[in-house]
Protein backbone atom coordinates (compact mmCIF):
# COMPACT_ATOMS: atom_id res chain seq x y z
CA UNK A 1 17.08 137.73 71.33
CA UNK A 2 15.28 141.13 70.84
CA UNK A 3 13.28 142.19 73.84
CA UNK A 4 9.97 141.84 71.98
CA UNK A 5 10.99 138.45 71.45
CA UNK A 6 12.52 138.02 75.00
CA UNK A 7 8.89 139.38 76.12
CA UNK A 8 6.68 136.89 73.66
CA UNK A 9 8.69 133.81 74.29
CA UNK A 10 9.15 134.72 78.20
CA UNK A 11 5.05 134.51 77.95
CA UNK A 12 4.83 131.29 75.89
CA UNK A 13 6.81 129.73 78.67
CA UNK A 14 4.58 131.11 81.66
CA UNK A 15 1.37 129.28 79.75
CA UNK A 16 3.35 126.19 79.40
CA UNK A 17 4.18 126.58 83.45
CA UNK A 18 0.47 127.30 84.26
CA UNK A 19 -1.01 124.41 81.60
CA UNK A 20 1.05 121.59 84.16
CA UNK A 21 -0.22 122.52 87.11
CA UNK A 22 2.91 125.27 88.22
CA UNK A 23 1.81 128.43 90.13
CA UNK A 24 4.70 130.96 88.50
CA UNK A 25 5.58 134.53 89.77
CA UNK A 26 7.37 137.07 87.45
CA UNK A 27 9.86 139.27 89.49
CA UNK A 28 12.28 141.34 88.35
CA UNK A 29 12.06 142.22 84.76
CA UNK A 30 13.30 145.38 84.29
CA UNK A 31 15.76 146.98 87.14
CA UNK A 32 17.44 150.80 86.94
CA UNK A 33 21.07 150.96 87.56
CA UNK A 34 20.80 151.79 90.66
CA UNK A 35 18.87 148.91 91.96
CA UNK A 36 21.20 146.88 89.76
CA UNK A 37 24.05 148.60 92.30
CA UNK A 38 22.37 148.05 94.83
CA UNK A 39 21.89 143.97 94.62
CA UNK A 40 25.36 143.90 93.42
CA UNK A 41 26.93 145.37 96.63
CA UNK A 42 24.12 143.03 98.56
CA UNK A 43 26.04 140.00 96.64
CA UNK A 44 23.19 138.97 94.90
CA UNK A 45 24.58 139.63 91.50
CA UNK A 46 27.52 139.65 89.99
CA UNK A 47 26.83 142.56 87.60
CA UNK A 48 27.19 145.78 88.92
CA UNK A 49 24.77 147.84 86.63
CA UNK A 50 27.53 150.32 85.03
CA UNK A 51 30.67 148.26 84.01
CA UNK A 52 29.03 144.76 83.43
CA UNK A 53 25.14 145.69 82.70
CA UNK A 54 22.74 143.06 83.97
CA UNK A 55 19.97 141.32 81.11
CA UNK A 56 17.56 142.70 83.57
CA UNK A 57 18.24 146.40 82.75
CA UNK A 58 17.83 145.65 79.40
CA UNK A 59 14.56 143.79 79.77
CA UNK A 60 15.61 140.76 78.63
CA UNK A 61 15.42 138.82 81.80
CA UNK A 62 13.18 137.81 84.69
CA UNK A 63 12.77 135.92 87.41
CA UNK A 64 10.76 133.35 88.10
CA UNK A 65 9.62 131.89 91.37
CA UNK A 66 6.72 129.49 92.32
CA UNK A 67 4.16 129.78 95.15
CA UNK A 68 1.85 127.23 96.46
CA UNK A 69 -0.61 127.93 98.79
CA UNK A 70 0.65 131.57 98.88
CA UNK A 71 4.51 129.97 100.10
CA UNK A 72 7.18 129.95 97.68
CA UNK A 73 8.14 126.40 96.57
CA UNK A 74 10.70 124.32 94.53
CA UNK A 75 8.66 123.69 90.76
CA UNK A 76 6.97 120.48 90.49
CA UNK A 77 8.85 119.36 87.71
CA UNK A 78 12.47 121.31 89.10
CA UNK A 79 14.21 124.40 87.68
CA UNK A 80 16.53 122.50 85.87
CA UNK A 81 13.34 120.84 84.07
CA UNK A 82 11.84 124.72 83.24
CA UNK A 83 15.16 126.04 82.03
CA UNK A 84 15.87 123.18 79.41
CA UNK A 85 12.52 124.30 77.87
CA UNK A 86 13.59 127.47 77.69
CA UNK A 87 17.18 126.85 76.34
CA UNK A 88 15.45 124.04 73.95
CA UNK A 89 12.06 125.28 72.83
CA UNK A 90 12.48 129.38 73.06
CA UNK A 91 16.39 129.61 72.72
CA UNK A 92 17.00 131.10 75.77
CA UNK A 93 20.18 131.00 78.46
CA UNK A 94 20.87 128.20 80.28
CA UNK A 95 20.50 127.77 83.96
CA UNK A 96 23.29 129.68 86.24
CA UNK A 97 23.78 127.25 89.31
CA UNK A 98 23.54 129.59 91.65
CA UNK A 99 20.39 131.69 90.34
CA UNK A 100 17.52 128.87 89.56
CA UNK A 101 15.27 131.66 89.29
CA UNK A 102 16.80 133.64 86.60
CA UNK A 103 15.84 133.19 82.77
CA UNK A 104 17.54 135.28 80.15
CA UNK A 105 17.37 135.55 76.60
């Protein structure tokens, strides 16, 4: 997936969150190297931004989080719900266990 398309179908899922009642937050979409470095020495990622290059620095990830009443919360519908709409409908990564929040191309 291009990052235009990344971008566009990234979009077409945040409407689809909205239209059932989810309160998404976009996070993350484009990180440096550096900051890339700097979450993968926090243990937050397993890329470390020179050897194995994150989706983010390529813009062709996000992540996604959901608030309600300004507090983040679990989805209505789950995470596991959101990301088999985008592996089914926009042909995007599957869900990594350990990162709910994460959607790739």
């Amino acid at each position: 997936m291009t990052r235009v398309e990344f971008s566009y179908n990234l979009c077409q899922l945040i409407i689809e969150m909205f239209k059932e009642g989810e309160q998404p937050l976009i996070d993350f979409v484009k990180r440096s190297a550096e900051e890339q470095k700097r979450l993968y020495d926090l243990k937050l990622s397993k890329c470390d931004g020179t050897i194995i290059v994150s989706q983010h620095q390529l813009g062709r990830a996000c992540d996604i989080y959901f608030v309600k009443d300004g507090k983040l919360v679990e989805p209505k519908f789950g995470h596991e719900y959101w990301h088999r709409r985008w592996a089914d409908t926009y042909k995007g990564a599957e869900m990594i266990e350990w990162d709910a929040g994460h959607y790739e191309g």
